[in-house]
N, C-alpha and C. Protein backbone atom coordinates (compact mmCIF):
# COMPACT_ATOMS: atom_id res chain seq x y z
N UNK A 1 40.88 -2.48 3.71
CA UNK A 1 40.44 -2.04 5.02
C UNK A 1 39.22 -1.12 4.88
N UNK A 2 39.12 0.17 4.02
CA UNK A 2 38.28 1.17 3.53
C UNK A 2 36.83 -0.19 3.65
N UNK A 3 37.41 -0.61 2.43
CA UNK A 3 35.89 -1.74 1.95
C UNK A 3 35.57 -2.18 2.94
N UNK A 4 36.45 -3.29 3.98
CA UNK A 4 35.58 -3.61 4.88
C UNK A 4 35.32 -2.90 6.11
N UNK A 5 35.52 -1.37 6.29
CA UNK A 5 34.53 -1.04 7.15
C UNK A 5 33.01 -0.38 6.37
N UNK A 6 33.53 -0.02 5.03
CA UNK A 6 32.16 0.43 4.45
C UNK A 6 30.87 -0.78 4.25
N UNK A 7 31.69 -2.02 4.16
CA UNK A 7 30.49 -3.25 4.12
C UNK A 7 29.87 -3.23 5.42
N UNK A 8 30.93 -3.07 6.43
CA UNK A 8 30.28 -3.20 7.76
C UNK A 8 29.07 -2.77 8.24
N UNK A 9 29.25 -1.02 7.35
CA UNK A 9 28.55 0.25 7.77
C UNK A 9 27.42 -0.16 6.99
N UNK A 10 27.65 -0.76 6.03
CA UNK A 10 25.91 -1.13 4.88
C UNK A 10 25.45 -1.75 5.66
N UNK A 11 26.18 -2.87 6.02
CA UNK A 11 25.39 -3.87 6.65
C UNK A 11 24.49 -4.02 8.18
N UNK A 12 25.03 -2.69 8.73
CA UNK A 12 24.67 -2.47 10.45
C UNK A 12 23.13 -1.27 9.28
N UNK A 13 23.28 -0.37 8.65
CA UNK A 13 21.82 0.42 7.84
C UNK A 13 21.04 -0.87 7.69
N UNK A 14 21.41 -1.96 6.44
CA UNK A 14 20.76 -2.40 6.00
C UNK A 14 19.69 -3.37 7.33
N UNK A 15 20.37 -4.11 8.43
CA UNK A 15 19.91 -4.25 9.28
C UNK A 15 18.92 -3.56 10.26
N UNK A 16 19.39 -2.28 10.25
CA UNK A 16 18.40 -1.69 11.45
C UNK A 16 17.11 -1.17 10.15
N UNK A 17 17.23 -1.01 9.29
CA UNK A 17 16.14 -0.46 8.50
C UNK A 17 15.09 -1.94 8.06
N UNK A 18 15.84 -3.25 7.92
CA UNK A 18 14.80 -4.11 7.84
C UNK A 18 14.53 -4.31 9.12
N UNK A 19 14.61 -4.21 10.26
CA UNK A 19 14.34 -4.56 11.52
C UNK A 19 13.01 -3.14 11.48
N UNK A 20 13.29 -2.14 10.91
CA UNK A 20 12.10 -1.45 11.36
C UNK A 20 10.71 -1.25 11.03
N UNK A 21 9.96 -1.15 11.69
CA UNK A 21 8.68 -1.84 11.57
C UNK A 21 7.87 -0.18 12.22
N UNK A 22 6.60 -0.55 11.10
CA UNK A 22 5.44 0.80 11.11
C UNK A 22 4.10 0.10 10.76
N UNK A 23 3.33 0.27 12.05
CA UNK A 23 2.35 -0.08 12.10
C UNK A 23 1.14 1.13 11.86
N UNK A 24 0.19 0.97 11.31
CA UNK A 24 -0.70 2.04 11.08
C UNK A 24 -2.26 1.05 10.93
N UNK A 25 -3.07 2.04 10.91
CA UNK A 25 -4.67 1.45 10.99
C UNK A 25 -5.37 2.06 9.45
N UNK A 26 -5.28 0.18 8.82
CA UNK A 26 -5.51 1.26 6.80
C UNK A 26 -7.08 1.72 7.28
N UNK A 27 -8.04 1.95 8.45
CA UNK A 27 -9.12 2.64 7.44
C UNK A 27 -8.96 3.93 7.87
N UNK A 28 -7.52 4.53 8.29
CA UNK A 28 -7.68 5.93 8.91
C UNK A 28 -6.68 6.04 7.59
N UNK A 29 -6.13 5.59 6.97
CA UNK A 29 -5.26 5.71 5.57
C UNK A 29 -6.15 6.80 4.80
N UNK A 30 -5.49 8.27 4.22
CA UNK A 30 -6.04 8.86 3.12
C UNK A 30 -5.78 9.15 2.06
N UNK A 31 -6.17 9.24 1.04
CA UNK A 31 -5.94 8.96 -0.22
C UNK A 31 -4.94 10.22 -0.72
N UNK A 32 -4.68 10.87 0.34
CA UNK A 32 -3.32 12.18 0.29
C UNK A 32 -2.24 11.11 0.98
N UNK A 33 -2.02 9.92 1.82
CA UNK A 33 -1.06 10.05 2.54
C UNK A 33 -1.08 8.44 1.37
N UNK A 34 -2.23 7.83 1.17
CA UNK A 34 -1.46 6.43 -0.18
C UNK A 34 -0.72 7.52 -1.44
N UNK A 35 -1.28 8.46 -1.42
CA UNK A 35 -0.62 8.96 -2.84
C UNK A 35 0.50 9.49 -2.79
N UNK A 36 1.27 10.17 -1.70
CA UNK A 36 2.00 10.50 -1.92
C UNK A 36 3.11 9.83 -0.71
N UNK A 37 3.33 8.38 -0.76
CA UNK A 37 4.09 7.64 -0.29
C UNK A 37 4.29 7.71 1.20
N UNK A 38 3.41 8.41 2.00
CA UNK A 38 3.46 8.59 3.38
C UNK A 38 3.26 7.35 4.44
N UNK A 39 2.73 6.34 3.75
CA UNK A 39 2.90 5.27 4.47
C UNK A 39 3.03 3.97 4.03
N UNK A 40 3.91 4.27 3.27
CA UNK A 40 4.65 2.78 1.87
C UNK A 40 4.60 3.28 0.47
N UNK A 41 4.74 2.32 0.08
CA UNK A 41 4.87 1.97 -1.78
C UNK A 41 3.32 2.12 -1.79
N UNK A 42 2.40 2.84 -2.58
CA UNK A 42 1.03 3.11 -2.59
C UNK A 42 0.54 1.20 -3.53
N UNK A 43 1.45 0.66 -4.14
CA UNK A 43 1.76 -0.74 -4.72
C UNK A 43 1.25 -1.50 -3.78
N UNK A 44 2.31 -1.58 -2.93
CA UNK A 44 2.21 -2.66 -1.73
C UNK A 44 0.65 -2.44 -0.74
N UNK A 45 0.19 -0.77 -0.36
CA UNK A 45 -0.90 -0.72 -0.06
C UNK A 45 -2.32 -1.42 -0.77
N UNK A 46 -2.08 -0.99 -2.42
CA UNK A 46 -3.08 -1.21 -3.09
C UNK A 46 -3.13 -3.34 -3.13
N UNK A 47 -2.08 -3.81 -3.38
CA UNK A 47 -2.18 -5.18 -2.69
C UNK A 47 -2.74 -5.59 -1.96
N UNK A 48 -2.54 -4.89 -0.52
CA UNK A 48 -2.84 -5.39 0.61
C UNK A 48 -4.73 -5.01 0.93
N UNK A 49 -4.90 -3.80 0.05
CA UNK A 49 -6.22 -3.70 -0.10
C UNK A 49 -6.60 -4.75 -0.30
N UNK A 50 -6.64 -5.12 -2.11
CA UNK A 50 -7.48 -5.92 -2.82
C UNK A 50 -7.15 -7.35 -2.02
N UNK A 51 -6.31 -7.94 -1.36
CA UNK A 51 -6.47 -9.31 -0.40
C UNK A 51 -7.38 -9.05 0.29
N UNK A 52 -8.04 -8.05 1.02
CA UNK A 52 -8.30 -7.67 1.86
C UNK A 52 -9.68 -8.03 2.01
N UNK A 53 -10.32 -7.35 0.30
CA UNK A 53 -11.46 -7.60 0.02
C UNK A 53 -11.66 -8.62 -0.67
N UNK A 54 -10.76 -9.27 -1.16
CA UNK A 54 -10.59 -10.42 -1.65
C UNK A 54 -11.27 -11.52 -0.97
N UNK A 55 -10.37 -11.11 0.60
CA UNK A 55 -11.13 -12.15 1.69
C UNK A 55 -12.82 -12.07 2.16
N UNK A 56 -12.91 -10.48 1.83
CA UNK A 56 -14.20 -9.88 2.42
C UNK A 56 -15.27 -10.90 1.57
N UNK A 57 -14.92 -11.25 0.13
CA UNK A 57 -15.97 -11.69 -0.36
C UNK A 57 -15.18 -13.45 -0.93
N UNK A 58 -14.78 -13.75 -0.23
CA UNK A 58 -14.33 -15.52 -0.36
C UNK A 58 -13.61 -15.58 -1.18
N UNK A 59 -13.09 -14.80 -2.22
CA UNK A 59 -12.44 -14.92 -3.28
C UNK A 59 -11.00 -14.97 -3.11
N UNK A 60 -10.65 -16.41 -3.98
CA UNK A 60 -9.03 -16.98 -3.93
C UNK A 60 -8.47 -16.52 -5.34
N UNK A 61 -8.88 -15.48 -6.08
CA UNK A 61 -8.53 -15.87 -7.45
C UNK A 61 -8.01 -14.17 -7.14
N UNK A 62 -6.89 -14.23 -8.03
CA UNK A 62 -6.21 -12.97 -8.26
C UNK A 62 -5.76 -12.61 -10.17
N UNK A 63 -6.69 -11.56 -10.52
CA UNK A 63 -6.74 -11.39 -11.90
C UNK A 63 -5.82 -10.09 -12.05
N UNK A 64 -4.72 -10.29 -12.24
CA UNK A 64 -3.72 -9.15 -12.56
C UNK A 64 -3.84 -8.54 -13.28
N UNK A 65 -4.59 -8.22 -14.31
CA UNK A 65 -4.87 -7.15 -15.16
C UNK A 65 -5.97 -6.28 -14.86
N UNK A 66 -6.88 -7.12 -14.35
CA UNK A 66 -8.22 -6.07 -13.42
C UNK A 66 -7.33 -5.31 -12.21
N UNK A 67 -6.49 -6.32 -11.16
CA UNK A 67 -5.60 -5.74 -10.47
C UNK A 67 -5.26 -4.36 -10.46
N UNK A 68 -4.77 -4.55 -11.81
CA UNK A 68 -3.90 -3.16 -12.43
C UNK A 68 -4.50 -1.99 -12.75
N UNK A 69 -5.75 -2.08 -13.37
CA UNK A 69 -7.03 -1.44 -13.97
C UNK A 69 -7.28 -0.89 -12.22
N UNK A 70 -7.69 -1.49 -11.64
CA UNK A 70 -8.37 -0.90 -10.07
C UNK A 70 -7.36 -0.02 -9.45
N UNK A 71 -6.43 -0.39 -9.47
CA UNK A 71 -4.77 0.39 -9.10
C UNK A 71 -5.07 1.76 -9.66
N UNK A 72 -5.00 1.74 -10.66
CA UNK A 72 -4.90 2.86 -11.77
C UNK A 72 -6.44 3.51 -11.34
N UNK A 73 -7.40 3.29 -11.47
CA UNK A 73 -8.48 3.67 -10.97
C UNK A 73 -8.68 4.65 -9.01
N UNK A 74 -8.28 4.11 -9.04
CA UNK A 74 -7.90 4.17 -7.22
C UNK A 74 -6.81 5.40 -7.08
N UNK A 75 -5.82 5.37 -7.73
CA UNK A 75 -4.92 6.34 -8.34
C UNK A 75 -5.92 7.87 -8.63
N UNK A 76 -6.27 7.28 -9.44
CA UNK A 76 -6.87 8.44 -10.50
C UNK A 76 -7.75 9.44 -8.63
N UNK A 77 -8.70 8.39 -8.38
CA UNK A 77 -9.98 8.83 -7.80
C UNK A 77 -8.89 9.64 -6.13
N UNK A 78 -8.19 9.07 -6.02
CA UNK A 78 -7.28 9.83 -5.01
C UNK A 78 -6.65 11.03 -5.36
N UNK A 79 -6.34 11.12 -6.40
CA UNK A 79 -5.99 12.17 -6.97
C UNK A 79 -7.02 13.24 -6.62
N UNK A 80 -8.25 13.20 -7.08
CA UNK A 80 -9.30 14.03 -6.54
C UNK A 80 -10.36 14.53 -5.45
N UNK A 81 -9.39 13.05 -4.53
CA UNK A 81 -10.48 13.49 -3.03
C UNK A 81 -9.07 12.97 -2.19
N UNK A 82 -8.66 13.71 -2.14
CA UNK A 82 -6.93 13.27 -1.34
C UNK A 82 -6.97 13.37 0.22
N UNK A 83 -9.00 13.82 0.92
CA UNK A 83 -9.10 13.53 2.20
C UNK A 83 -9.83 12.04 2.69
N UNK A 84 -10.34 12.00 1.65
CA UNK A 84 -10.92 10.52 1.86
C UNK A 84 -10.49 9.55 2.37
N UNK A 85 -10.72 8.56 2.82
CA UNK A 85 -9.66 7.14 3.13
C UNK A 85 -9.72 6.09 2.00
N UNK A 86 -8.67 5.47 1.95
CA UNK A 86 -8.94 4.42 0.87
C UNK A 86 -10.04 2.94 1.08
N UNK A 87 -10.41 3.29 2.05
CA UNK A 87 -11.51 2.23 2.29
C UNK A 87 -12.70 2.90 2.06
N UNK A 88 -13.02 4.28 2.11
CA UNK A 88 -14.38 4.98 1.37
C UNK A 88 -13.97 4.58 -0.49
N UNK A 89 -12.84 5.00 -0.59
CA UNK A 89 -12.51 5.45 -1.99
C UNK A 89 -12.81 3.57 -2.69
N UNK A 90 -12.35 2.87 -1.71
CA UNK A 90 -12.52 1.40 -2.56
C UNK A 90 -13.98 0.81 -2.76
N UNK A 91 -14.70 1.41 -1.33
CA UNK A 91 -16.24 1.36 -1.40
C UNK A 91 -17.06 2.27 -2.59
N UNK A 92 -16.82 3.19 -2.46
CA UNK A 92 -17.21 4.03 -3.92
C UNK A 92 -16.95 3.73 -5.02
N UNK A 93 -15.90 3.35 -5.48
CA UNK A 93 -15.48 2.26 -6.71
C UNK A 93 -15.56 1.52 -7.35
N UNK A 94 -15.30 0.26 -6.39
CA UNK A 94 -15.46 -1.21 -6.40
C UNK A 94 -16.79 -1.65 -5.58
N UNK A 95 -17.66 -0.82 -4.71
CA UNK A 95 -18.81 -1.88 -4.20
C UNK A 95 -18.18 -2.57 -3.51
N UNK A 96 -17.26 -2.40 -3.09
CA UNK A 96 -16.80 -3.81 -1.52
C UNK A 96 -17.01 -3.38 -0.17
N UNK A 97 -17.87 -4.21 0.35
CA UNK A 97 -18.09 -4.47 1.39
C UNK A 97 -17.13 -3.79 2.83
N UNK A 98 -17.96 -3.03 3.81
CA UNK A 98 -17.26 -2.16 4.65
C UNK A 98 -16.29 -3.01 5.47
């Protein structure tokens, strides 16, 4: 009985938390609020970047080790300007397109 009201109880969390949804505008994103998890996995942001510009410049090809290198880079450079947005910080960087 215990168990199945505690499955119940996971299962009504696990529900309302995938049902919830946060919308935000990445070029007001700053490299204080990607770094310190204020609006996701800074992972899933840095993804959604590089598609982003991916698209900006036609490119279908995804090189996971540069990936990782820019991640880490992007990391680093937030670390030191934590007012910036990550769309200055990716322009200063990487040269991609506004």
């Amino acid at each position: 009985m215990t168990k199945s009201i505690l499955m119940a109880a996971a299962m009504l969390f696990l529900s309302a938390t995938a049902n919830a949804q946060v919308a935000f505008d990445m070029t007001k994103v700053t490299c204080d609020q990607f770094r310190s998890f204020q609006i996701g996995d800074p992972m899933h942001i840095a993804t959604w970047l590089d598609g982003y510009y991916s698209g900006k410049r036609d490119s279908t090809v995804i090189d996971i080790q540069k990936f990782e290198e820019n991640y880490k880079k992007l990391q680093n450079y937030c670390l030191l300007n934590d007012k910036v947005t990550i769309f200055q910080a990716a322009q200063t960087l990487f040269g991609v397109p506004k």
